[in-house]
Protein backbone atom coordinates (compact mmCIF):
# COMPACT_ATOMS: atom_id res chain seq x y z
CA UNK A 1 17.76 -8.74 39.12
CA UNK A 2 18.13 -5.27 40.94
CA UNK A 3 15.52 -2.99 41.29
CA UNK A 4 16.76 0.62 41.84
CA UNK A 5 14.74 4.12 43.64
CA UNK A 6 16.29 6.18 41.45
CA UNK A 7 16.09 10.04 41.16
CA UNK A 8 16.54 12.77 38.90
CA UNK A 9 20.35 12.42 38.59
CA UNK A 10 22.25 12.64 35.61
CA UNK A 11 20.99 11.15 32.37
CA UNK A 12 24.58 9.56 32.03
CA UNK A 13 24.56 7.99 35.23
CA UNK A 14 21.07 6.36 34.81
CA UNK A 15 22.41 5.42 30.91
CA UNK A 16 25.07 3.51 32.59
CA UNK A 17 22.72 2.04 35.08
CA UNK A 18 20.70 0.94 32.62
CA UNK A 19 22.50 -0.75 30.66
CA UNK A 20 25.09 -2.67 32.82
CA UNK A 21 22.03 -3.88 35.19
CA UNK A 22 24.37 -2.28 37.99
CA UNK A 23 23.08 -0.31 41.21
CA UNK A 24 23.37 3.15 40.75
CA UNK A 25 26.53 4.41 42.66
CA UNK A 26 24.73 6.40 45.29
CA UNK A 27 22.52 4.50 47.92
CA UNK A 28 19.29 3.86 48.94
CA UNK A 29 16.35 6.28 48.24
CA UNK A 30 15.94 9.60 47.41
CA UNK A 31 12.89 11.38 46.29
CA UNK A 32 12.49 13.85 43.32
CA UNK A 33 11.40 16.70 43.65
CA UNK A 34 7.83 17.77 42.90
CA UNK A 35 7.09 20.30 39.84
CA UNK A 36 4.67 23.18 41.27
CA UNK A 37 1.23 22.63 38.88
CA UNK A 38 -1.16 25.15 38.44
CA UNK A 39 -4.04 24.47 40.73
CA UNK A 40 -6.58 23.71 38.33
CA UNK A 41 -10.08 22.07 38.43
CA UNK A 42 -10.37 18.56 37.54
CA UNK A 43 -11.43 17.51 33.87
CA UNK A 44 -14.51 15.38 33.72
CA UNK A 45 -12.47 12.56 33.40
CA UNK A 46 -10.43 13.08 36.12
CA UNK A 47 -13.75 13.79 38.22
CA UNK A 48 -14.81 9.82 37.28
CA UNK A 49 -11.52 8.48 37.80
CA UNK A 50 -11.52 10.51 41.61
CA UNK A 51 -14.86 9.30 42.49
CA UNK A 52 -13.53 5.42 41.29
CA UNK A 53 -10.75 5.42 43.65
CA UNK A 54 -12.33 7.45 47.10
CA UNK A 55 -12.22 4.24 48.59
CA UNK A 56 -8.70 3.75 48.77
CA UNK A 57 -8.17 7.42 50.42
CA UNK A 58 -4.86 7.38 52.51
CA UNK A 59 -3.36 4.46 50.21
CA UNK A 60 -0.04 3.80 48.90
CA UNK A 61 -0.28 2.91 45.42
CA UNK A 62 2.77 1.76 42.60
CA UNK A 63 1.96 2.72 39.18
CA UNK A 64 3.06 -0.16 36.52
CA UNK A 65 4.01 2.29 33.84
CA UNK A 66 5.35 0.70 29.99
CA UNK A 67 5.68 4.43 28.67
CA UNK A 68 2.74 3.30 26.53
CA UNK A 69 -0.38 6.40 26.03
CA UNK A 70 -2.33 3.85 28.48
CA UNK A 71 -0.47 3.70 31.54
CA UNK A 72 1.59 7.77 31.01
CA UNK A 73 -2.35 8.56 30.72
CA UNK A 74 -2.98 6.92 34.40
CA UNK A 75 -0.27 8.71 35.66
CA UNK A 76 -0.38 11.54 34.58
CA UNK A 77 -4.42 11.50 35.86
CA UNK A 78 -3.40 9.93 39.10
CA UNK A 79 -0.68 12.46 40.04
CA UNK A 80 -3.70 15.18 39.59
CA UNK A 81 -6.09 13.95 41.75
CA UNK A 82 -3.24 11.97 44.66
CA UNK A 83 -3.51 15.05 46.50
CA UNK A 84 -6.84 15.39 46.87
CA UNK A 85 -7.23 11.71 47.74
CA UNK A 86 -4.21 11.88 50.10
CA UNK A 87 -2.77 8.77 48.29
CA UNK A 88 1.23 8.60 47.81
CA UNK A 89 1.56 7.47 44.27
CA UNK A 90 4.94 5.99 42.72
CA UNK A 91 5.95 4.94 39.13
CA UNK A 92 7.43 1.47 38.39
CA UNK A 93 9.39 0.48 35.21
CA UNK A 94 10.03 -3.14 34.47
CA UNK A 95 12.89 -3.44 31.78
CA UNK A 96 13.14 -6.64 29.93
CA UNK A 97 16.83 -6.55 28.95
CA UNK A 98 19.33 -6.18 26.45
CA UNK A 99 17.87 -8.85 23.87
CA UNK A 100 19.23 -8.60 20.05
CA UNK A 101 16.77 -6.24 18.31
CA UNK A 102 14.82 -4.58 21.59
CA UNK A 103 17.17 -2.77 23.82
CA UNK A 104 17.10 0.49 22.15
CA UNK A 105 13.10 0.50 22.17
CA UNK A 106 13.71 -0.55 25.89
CA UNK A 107 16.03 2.00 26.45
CA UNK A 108 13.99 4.72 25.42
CA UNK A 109 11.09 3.36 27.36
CA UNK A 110 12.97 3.67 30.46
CA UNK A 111 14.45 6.62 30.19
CA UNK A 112 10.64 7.88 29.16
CA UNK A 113 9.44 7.06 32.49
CA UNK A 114 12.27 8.11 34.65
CA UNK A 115 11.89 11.43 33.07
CA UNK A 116 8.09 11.49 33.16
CA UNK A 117 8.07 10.18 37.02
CA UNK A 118 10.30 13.39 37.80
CA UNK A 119 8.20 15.61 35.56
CA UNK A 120 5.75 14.65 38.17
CA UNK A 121 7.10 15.18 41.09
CA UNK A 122 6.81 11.19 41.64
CA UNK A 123 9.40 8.55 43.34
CA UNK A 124 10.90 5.89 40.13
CA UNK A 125 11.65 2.38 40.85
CA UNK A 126 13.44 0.31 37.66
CA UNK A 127 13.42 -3.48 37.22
CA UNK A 128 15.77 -4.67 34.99
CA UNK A 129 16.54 -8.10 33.50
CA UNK A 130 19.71 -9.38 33.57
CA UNK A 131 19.47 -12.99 32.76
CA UNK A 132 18.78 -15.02 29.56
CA UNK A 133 16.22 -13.76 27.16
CA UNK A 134 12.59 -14.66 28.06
CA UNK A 135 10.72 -15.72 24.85
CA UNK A 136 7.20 -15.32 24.33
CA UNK A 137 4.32 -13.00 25.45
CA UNK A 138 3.50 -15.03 28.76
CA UNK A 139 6.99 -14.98 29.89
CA UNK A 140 7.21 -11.17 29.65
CA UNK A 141 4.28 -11.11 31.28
CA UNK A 142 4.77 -13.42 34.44
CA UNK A 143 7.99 -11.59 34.72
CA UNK A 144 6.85 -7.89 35.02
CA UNK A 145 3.93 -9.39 37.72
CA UNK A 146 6.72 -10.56 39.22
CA UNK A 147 9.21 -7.76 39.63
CA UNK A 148 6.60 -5.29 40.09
CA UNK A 149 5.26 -7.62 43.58
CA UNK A 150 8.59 -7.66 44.63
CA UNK A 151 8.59 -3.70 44.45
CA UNK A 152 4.93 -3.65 45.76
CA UNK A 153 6.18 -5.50 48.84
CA UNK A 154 9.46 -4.31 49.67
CA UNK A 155 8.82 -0.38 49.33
CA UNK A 156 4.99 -1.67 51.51
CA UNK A 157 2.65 -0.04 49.00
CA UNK A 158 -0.82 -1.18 49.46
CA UNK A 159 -1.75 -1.87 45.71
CA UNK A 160 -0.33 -1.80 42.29
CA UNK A 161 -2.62 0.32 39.60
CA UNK A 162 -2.82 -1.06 36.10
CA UNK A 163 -3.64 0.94 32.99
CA UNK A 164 -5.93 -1.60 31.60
CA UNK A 165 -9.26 -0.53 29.98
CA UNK A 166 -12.08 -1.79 28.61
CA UNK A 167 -10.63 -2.35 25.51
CA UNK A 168 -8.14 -4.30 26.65
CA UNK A 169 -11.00 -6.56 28.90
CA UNK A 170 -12.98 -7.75 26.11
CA UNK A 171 -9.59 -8.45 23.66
CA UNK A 172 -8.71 -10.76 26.90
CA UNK A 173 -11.96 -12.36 27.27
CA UNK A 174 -12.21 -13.46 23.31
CA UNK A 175 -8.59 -14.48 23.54
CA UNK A 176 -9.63 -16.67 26.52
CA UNK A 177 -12.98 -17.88 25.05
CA UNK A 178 -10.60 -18.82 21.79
CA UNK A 179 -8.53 -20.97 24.21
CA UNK A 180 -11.54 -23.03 25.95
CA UNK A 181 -11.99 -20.86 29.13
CA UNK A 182 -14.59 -21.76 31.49
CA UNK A 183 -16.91 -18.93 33.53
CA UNK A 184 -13.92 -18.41 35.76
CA UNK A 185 -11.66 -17.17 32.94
CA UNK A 186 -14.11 -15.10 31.30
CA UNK A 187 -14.61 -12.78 35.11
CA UNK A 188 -10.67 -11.60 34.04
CA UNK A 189 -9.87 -8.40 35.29
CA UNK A 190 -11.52 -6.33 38.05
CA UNK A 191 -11.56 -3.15 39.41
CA UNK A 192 -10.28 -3.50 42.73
CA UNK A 193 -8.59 -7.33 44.23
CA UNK A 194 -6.65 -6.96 47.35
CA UNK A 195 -3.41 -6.02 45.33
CA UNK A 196 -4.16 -4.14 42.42
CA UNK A 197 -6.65 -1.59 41.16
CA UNK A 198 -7.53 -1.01 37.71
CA UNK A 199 -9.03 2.37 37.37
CA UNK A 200 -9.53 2.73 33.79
CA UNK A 201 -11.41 -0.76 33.58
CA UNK A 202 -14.66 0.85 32.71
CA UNK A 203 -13.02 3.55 30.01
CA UNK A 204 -12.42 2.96 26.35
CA UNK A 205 -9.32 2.78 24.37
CA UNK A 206 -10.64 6.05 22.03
CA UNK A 207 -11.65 7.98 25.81
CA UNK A 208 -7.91 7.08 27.27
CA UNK A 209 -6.48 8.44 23.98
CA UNK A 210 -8.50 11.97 24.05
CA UNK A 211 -7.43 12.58 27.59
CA UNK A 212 -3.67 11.64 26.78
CA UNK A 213 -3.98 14.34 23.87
CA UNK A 214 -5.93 16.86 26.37
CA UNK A 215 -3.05 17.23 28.38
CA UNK A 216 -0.44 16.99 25.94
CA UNK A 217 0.84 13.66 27.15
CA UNK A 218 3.80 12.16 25.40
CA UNK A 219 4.14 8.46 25.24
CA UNK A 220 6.18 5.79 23.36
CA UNK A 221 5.20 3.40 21.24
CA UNK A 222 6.01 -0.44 21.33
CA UNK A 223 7.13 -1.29 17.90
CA UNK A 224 5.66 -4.96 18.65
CA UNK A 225 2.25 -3.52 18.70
CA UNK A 226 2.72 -3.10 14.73
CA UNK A 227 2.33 -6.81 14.24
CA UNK A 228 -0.72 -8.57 13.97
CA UNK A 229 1.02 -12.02 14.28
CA UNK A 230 0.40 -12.00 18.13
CA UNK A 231 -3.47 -12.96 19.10
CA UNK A 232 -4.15 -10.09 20.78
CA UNK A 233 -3.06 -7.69 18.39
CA UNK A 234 -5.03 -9.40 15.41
CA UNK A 235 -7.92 -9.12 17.79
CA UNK A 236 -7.32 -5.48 18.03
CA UNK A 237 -5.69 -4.26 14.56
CA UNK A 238 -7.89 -6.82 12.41
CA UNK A 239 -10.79 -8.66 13.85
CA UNK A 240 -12.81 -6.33 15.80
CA UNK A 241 -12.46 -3.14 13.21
CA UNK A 242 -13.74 -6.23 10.73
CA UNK A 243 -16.38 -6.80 12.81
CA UNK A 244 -17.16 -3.24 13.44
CA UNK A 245 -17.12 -2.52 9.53
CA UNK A 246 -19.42 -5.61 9.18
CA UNK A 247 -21.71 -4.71 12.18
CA UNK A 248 -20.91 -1.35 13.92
CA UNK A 249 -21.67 -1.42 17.54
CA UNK A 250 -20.71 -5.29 17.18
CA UNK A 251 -18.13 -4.73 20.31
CA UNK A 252 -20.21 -3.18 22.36
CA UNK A 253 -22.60 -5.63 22.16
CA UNK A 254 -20.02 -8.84 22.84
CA UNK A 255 -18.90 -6.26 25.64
CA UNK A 256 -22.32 -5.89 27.01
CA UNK A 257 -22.96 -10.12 26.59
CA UNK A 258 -19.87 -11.29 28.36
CA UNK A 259 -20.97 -8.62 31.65
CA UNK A 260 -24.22 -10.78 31.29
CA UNK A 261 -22.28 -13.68 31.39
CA UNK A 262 -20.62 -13.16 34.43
CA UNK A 263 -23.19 -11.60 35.93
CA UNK A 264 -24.91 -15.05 35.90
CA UNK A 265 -21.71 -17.15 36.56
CA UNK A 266 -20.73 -15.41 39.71
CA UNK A 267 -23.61 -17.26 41.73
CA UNK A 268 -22.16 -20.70 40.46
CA UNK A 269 -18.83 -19.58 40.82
CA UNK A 270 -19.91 -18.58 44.33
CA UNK A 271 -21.60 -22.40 45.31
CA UNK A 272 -18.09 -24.06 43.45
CA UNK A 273 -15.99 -21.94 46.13
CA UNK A 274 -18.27 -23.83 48.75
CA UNK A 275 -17.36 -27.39 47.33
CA UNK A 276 -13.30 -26.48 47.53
CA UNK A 277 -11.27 -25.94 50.76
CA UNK A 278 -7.36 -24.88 49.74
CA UNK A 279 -5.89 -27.32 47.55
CA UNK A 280 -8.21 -30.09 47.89
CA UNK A 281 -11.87 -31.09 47.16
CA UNK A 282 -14.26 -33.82 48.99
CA UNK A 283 -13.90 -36.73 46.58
CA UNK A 284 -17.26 -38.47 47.26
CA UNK A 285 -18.74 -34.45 47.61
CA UNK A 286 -17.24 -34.12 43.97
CA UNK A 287 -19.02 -37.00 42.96
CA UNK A 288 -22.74 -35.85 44.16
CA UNK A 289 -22.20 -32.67 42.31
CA UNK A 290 -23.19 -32.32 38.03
CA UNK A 291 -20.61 -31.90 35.30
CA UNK A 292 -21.03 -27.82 35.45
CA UNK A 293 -20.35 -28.20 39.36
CA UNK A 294 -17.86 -30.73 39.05
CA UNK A 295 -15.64 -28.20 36.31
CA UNK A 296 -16.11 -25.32 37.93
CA UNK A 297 -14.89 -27.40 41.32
CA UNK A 298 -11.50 -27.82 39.33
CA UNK A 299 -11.24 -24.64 38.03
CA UNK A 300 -11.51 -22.79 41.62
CA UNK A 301 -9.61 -25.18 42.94
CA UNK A 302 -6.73 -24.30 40.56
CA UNK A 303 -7.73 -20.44 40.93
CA UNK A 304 -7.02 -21.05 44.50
CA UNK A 305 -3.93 -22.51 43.78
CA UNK A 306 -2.54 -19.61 41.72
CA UNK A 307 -2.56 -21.40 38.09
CA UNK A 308 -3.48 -19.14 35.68
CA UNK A 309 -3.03 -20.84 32.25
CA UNK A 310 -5.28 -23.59 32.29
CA UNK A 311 -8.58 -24.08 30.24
CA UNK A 312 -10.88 -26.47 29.17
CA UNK A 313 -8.90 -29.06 27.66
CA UNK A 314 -7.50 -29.31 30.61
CA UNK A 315 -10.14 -29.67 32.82
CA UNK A 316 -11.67 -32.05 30.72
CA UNK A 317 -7.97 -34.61 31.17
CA UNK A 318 -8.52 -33.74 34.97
CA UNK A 319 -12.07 -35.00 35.65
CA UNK A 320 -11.20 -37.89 33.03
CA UNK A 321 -8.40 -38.66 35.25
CA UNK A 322 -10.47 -38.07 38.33
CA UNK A 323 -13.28 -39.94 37.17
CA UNK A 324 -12.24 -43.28 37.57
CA UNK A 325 -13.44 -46.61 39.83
CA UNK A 326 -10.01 -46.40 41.35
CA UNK A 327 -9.96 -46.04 45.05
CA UNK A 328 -6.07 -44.25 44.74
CA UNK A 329 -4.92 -42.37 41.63
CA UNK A 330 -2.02 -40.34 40.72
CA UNK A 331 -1.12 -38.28 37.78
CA UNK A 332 0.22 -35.00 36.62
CA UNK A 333 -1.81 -32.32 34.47
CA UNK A 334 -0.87 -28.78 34.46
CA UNK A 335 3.18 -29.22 35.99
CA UNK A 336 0.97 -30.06 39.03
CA UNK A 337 0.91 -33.51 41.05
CA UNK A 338 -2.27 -35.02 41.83
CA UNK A 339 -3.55 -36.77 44.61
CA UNK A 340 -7.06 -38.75 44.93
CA UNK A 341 -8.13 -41.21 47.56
CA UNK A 342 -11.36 -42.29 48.60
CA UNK A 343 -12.00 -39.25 50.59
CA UNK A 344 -10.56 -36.49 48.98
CA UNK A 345 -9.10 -35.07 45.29
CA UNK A 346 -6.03 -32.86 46.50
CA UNK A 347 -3.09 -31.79 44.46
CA UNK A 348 0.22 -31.79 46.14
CA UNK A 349 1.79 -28.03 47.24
CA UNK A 350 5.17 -28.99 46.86
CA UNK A 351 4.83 -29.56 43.00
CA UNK A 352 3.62 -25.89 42.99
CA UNK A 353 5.74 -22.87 40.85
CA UNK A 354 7.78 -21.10 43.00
């Protein structure tokens, strides 16, 4: 994997690039240059999204950007208020390679994003896969997180900004809720962590949309997006407009319920952090705790960790592993190796993903 600065050279040169996972012929860095834009006011939207971000004046911030309306509609808004925020703002395209069926779609996505990057006067940075094809959504998914840290860190930019929405929040806390998640899952994304920012988490899909059209954004679309057989788009193409047809406002209303939720659950996520110390807990500390304390023990001990995919089936095969007369157990649940003697349930780092 290579992941090129690249700048507004020829379209044939980048086409080559692109497709042979090569570096581009010349070296190192070079920044395109800006497009003079009429100094306008800011739209109202704009106005929110400057206000959401003041606290990270003077940061450096790389813009994962699909070519999809959501994240051409956070550049294109962060590009018009960087200045006034004194931010340096960069655009970040993760390719997922030349698989039967995709690479033209891909193609086009890239070169999307190259050209919008120099339409705004912003640096490019391409991540391309070159090995075998990655199969299913998670895969894609862990690999773009991945490539887009190793950008993040190399090039020293502070955070990465997502295009996510509100929208997209609730379609990840039903798909979690479908797969047994406990209170931890269902807090999902945030505005602000120390790597990332989200800045469209409190906007809707419909609001993004009407401020892509505004200022005559162009985007691509994902052809995969037309498929409902993938959870998340049934959520979004079939369930919820069911739901809304049934019950309008329905979405709102889950929306508003799961804030509640976590509203409440932070406190007792809060006392479970107390109970955990890195990658172990206090076995006979676990043991003076309830069934709510005890779960939510494992599951910020695995958020601690860095295991994402976990719910709560498994959980449940954890504490009926854990729970046991047995001074010394060992097992393995999640790819992970556990630990537990009399004084403490740990699992073993060097089983951990690297």
């Amino acid at each position: 994997m290579k992941i090129h600065s690249l700048a507004a050279r020829g379209t044939q040169t980048f086409q080559a690039c692109l497709r042979s996972g090569q570096s581009p012929p010349t070296p190192v860095y070079v920044k395109l240059r800006a497009m003079r834009h009429s100094p306008t006011k800011l739209s109202p939207f704009e106005f929110r999204l400057f206000r959401r971000m003041e606290s990270l004046r003077g940061s450096q911030i790389l813009v994962a950007c699909s070519g999809g309306i959501d994240s051409v509609a956070l550049a294109t808004c962060l590009a018009r208020i960087k200045d006034k925020l004194g931010i340096r703002i960069a655009l970040a395209h993760v390719h997922h390679g030349a698989d039967q069926g995709a690479i033209r779609a891909r193609d086009q996505a890239a070169h999307h994003v190259r050209h919008l990057a120099r339409n705004l006067g912003l640096d490019f940075y391409l991540a391309r896969r070159t090995g075998p094809e990655l199969r299913g959504e998670e895969a894609l998914r862990e690999f773009r997180l991945r490539m887009l840290e190793k950008i993040r860190g190399t090039e020293k930019f502070d955070r990465i900004a997502f295009a996510h929405h509100a929208d997209d929040l609730l379609e990840t806390r039903l798909i979690r809720l479908v797969r047994g998640t406990g209170l931890q899952g269902l807090r999902a994304m945030t505005l602000l962590t120390d790597q990332t920012v989200r800045p469209f988490i409190e906007e809707s899909r419909a609001t993004l949309e009407e401020y892509a059209r505004f200022r005559n954004c162009e985007w691509v679309s994902d052809p995969t997006n037309e498929s409902s057989e993938p959870l998340r788009n049934f959520i979004r193409r079939e369930w919820l407009p069911a739901l809304e047809a049934k019950r309008p406002g329905a979405s709102r209303a889950i929306a508003r319920s799961f804030e509640s939720m976590v509203d409440s659950a932070n406190a007792l996520l809060e006392d479970a952090s107390e109970n955990v110390a890195g990658n172990f807990v206090s076995r006979p500390l676990y043991n003076s705790l309830s069934i709510t304390q005890r779960r939510q023990a494992i599951a910020t001990l695995l958020q601690n960790l860095g295991v994402r995919s976990f719910g709560s089936s498994h959980i449940d095969e954890i504490r009926k592993r854990i729970e046991v007369p047995q001074k010394v157990i060992r097992f393995r649940v999640l790819k992970l190796d556990w630990e537990i003697n009399a004084e403490q349930i740990r699992v073993i780092t060097s089983s951990l993903p690297r």
